[in-house]
Every structure is written in C-alpha cells, then in structure tokens.
C-alpha atoms as a PDB file:
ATOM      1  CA  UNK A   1      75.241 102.139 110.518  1.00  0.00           C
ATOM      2  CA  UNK A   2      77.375 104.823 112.070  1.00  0.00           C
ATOM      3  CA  UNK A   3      79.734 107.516 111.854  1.00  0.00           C
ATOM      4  CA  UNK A   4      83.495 105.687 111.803  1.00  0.00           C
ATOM      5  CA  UNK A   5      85.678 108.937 112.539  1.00  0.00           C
ATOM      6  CA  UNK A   6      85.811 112.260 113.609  1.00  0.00           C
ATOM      7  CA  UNK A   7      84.313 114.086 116.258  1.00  0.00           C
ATOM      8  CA  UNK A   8      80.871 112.428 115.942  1.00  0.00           C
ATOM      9  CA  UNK A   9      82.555 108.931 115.110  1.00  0.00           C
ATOM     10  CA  UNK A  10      80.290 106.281 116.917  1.00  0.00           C
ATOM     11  CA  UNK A  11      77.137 108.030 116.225  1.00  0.00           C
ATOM     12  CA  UNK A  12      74.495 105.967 114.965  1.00  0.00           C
ATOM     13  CA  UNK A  13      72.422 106.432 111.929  1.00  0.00           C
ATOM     14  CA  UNK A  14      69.231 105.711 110.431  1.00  0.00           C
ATOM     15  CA  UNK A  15      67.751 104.902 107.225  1.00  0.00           C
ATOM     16  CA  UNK A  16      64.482 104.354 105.463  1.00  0.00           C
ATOM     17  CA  UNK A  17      63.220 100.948 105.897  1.00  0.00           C
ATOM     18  CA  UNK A  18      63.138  99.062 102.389  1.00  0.00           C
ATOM     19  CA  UNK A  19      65.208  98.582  98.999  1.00  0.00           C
ATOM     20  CA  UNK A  20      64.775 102.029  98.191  1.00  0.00           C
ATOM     21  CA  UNK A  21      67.997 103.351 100.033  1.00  0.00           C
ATOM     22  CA  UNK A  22      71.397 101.419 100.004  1.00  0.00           C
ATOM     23  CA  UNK A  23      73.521 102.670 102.969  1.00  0.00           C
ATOM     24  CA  UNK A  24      77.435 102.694 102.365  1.00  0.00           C
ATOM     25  CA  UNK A  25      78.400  99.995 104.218  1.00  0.00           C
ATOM     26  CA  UNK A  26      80.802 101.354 107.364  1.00  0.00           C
ATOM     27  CA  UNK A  27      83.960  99.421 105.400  1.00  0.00           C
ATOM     28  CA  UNK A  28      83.664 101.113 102.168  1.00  0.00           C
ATOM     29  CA  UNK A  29      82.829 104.706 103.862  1.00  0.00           C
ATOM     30  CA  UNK A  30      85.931 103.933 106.312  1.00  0.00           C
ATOM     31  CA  UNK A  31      87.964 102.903 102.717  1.00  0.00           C
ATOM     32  CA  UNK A  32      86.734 106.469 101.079  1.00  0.00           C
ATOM     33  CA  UNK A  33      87.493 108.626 104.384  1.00  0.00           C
ATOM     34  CA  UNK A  34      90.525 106.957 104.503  1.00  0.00           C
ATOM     35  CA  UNK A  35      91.853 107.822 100.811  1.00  0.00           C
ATOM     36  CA  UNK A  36      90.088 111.536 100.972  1.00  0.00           C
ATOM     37  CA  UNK A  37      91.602 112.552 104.258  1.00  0.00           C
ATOM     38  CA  UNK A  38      95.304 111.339 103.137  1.00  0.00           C
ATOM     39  CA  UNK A  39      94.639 113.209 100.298  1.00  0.00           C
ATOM     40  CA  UNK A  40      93.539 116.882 102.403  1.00  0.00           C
ATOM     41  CA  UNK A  41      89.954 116.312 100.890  1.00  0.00           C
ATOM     42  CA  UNK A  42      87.507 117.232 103.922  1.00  0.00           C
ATOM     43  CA  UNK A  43      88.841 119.125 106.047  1.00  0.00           C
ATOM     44  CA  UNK A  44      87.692 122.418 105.438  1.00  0.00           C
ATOM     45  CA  UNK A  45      86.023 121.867 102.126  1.00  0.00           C
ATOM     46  CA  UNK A  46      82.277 122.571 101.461  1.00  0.00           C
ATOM     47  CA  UNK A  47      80.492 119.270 100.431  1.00  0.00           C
ATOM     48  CA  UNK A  48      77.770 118.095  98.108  1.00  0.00           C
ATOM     49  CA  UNK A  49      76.465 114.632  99.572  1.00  0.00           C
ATOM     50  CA  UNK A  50      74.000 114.065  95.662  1.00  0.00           C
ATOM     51  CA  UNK A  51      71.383 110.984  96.330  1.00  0.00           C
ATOM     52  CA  UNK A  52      71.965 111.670 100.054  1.00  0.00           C
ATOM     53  CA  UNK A  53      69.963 108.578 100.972  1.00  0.00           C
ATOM     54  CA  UNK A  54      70.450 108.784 104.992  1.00  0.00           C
ATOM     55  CA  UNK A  55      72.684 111.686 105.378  1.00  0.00           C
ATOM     56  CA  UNK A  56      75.546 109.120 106.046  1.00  0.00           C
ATOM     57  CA  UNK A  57      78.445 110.208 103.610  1.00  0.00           C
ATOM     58  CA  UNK A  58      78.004 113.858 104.279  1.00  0.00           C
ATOM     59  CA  UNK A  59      77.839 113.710 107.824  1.00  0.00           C
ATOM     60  CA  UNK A  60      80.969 111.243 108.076  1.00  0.00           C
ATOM     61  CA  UNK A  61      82.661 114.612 106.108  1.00  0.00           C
ATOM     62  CA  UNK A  62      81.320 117.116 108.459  1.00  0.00           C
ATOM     63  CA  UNK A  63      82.604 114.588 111.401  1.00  0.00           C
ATOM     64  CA  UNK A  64      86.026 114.732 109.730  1.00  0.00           C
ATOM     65  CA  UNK A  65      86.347 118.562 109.458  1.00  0.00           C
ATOM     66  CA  UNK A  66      84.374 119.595 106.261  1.00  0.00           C
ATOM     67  CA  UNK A  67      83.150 123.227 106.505  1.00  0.00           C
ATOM     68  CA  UNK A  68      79.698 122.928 105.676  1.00  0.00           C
ATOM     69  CA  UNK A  69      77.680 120.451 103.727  1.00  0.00           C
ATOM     70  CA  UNK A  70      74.713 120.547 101.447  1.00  0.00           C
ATOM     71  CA  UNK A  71      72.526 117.463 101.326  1.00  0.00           C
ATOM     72  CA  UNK A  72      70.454 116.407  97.915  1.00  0.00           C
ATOM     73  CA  UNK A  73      67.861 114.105  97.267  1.00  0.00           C
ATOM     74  CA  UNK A  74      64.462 113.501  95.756  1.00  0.00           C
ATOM     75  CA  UNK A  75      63.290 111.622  97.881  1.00  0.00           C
ATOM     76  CA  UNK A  76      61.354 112.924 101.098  1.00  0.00           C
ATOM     77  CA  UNK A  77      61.440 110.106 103.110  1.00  0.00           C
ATOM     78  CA  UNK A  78      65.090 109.995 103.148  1.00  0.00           C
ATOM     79  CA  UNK A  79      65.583 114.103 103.570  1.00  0.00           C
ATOM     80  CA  UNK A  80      63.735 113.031 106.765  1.00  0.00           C
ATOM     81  CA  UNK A  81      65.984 110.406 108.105  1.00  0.00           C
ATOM     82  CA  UNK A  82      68.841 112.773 106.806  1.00  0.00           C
ATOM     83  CA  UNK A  83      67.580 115.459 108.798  1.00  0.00           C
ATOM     84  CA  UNK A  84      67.087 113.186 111.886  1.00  0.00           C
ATOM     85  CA  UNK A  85      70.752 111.997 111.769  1.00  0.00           C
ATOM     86  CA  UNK A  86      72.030 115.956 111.492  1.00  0.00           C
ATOM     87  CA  UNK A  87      70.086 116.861 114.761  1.00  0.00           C
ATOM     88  CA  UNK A  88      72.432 118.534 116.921  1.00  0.00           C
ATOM     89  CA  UNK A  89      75.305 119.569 114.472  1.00  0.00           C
ATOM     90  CA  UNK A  90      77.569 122.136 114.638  1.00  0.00           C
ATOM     91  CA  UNK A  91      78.200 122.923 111.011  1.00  0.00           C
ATOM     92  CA  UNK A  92      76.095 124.830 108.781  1.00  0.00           C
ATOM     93  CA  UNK A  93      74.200 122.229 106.422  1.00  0.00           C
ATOM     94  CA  UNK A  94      71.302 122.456 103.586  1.00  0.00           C
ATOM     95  CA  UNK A  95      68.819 120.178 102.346  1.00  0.00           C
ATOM     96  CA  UNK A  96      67.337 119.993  99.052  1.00  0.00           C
ATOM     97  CA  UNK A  97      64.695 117.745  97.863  1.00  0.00           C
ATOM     98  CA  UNK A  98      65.075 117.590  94.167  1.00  0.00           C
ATOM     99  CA  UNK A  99      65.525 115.418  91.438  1.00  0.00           C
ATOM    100  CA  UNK A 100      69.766 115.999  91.238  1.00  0.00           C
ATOM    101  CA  UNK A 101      69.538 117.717  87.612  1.00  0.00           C
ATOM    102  CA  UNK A 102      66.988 120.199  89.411  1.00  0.00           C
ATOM    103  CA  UNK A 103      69.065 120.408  92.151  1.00  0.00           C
ATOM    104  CA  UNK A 104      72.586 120.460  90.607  1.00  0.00           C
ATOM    105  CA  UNK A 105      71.114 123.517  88.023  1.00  0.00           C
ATOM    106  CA  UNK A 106      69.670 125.498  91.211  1.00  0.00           C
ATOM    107  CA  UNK A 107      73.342 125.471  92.857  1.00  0.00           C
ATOM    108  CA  UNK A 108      75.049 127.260  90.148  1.00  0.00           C
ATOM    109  CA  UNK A 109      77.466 129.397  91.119  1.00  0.00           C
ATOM    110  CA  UNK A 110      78.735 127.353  94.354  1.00  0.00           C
ATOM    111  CA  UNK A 111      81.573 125.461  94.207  1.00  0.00           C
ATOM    112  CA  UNK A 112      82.140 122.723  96.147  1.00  0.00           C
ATOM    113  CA  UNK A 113      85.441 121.288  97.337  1.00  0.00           C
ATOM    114  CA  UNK A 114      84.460 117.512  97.906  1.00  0.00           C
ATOM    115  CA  UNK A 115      81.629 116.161  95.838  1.00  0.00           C
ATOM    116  CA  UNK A 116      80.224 112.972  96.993  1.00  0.00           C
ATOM    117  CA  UNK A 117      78.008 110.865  94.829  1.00  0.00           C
ATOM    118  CA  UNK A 118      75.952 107.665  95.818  1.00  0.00           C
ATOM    119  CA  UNK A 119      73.478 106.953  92.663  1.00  0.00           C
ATOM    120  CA  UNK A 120      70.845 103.736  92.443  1.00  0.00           C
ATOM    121  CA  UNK A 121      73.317 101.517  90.984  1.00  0.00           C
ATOM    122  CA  UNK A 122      70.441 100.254  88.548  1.00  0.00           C
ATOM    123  CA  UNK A 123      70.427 103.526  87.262  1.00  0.00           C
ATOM    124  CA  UNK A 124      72.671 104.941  84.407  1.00  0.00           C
ATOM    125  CA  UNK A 125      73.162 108.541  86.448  1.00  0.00           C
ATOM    126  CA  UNK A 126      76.345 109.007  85.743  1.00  0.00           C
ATOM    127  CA  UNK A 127      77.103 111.205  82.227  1.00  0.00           C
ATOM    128  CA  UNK A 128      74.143 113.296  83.175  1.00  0.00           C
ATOM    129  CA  UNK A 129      75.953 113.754  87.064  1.00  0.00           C
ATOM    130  CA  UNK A 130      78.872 114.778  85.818  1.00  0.00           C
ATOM    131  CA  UNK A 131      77.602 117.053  82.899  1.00  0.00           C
ATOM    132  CA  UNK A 132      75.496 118.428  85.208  1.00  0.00           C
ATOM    133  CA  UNK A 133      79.075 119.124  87.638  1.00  0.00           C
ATOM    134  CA  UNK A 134      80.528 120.304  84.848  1.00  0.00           C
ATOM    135  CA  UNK A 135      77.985 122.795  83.304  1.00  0.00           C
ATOM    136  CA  UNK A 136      77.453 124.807  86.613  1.00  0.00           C
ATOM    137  CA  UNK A 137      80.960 124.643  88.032  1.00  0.00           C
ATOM    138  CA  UNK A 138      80.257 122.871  91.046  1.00  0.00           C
ATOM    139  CA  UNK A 139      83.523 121.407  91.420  1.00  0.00           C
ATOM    140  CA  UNK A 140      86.520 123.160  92.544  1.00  0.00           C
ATOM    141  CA  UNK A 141      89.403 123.070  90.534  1.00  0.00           C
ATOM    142  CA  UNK A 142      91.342 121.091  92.998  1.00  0.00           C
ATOM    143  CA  UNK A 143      88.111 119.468  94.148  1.00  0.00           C
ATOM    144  CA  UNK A 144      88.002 116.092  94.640  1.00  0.00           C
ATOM    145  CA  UNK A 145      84.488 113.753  92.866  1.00  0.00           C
ATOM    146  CA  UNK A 146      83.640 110.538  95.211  1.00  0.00           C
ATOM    147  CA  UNK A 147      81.215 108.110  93.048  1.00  0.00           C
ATOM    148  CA  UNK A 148      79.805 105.309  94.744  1.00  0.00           C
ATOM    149  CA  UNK A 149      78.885 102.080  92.181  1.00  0.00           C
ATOM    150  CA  UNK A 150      78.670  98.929  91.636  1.00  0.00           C
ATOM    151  CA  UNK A 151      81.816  97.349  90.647  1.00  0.00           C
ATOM    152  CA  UNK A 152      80.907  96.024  87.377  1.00  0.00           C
ATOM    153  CA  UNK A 153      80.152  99.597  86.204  1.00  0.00           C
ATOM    154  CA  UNK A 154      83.222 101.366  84.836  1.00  0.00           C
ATOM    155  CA  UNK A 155      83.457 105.031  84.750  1.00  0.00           C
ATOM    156  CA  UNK A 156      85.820 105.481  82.310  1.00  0.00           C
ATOM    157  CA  UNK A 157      83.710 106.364  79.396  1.00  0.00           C
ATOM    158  CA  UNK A 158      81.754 109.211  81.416  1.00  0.00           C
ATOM    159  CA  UNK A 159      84.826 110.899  83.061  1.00  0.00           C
ATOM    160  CA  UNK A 160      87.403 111.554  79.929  1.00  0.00           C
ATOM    161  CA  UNK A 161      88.168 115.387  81.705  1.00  0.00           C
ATOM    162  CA  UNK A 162      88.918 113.623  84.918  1.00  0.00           C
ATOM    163  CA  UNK A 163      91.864 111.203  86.104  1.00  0.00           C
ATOM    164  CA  UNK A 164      90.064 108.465  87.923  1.00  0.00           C
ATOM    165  CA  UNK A 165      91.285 106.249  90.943  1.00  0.00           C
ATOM    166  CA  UNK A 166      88.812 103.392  91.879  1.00  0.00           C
ATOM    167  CA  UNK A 167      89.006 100.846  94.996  1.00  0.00           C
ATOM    168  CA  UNK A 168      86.914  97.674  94.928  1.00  0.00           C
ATOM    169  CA  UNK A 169      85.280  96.818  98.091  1.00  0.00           C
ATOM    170  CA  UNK A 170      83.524  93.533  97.253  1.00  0.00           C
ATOM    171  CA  UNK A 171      80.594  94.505  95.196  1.00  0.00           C
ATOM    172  CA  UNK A 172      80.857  98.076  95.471  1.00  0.00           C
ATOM    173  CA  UNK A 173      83.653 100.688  93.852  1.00  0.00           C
ATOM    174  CA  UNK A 174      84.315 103.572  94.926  1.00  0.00           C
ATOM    175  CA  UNK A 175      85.798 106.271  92.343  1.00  0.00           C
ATOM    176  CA  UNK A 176      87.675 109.214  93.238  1.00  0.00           C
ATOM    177  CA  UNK A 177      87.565 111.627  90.457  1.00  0.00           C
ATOM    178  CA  UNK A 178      89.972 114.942  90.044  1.00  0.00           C
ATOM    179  CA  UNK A 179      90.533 117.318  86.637  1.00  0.00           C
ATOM    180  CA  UNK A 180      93.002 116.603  84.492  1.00  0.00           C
ATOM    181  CA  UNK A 181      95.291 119.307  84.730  1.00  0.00           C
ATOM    182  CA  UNK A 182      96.956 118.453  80.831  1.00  0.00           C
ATOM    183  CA  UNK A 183      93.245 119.689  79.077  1.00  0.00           C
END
C-alpha cells in the first residue's frame, strides 16, 4: 500500500494487521483520485477521511493538493498507524478517535470540501453517515461525498438529495456523491 500521486506519491503505508481494517486497494484509490481531480475536488479543499482505517485516502488528498485534512475513526489502533503514515507532513491535519456519529456531531460548524467515506462494508453506515453530513453541514455546497462499498450495496435509497455517480472496481464501488442543485 502506497500513495499513487502527488507530491508524496510512492510513499508507503501501513495498516493494522488483521480483518479489522480493509485498505483501498491502490487501483480503486488511483480510479477515485482520478475522477476527483478531473473534477477540481482536492486541490485546495479541506477533507474529512470518516473510518480512516490507515490514513490512506486522506493522505493520497493531502498528496494531491488538499488544504488540510481531518482524520476520524474509533478505532485506536488504526489512529496509530494513521498517525505513523502522516509523520513528516506538511499540511495541517486532525485526528479524532470517535465513533463517526460522535465525531461527525463534534465538527459542526466546519465544512468540508471533499468528504471521503470508507465504512465496514458489513455494516449498514450509510443513512446514519449521510444524515449525520447533512444535519451539521459538513459538506460544502459544491462539495464533493466519496463512499467506498461493496458493489452489491446500492446507494440510491440513502442519497435522494444527492446526484450519485458510481464506478465498479471488481468487488468494490466507489460513489461520488454531489447536491442536487433542482431541491
């Protein structure tokens, strides 16, 4: 695992050992990067990287010109390895270990630019992620919502305020969510 572009492309990255964390395989981040920077969606945007796991999606964003970047996730063990992989960077950065309704509630009033999501796919996160979003403001208007999930979920019924674009790498699909600008 390692950062694919930017100016700390080639880095590599850890994760916890185990199940518990499922790193986005270098493919499907190089897919997302791909789509978000064609679309102006990092560069100079402040991210949320929610279920951070390793640090790995949020870091490829600061790599590719995100302004800063704050890192959520409940687990300990993985803020560590998140942490370890942000040694050395330039760009301001936060870290909060909470469960991501505590920590989506305690970052009301930010807003957020690019909003990248990588939930346990076992788990049915994703009405109570983007409530959450939506209840505190956390996405900017133009702001663009990256979920990461298994390809036989479908979105669609969570995400009726947002136009959805999804890309099917294998197993995995990777949705890129914006407002609906007709609501």
């Amino acid at each position: 695992m390692r950062v694919i572009s930017g100016k700390y492309k080639g880095r590599r990255l850890t994760a916890p050992p185990g199940l518990a964390v499922r790193p986005t395989a270098d493919r499907v981040k190089e897919t997302m990067f791909n789509i978000l920077k064609s679309r102006a969606a990092v560069a100079d945007k402040d991210v949320l990287d929610i279920f951070c796991g390793s640090g790995a999606l949020g870091l490829e964003a600061l790599s590719c010109g995100a302004k800063s970047a704050v890192f959520v996730d409940s687990s300990a063990k993985s803020l560590e390895f998140t942490r370890k992989n942000l040694k050395n960077i330039a760009e301001p950065f936060g870290l909060i270990d909470a469960d991501f309704r505590r920590a989506v509630k305690s970052l009301r009033g930010r807003v957020f630019g690019l909003i990248l999501a990588d939930p346990p796919y076992n788990a049915d996160f994703y009405g109570l992620l983007l409530d959450g979003i939506a209840e505190y403001g956390l996405l900017a208007g133009d702001g663009v919502l990256v979920i990461e999930h298994n390809n036989q979920n479908s979105l669609q019924d969570y995400a009726k305020s947002y136009i959805i674009d999804t890309r099917v790498c294998g197993k995995t699909a990777v949705s890129f969510l914006t407002r609906r600008s007709d609501l």
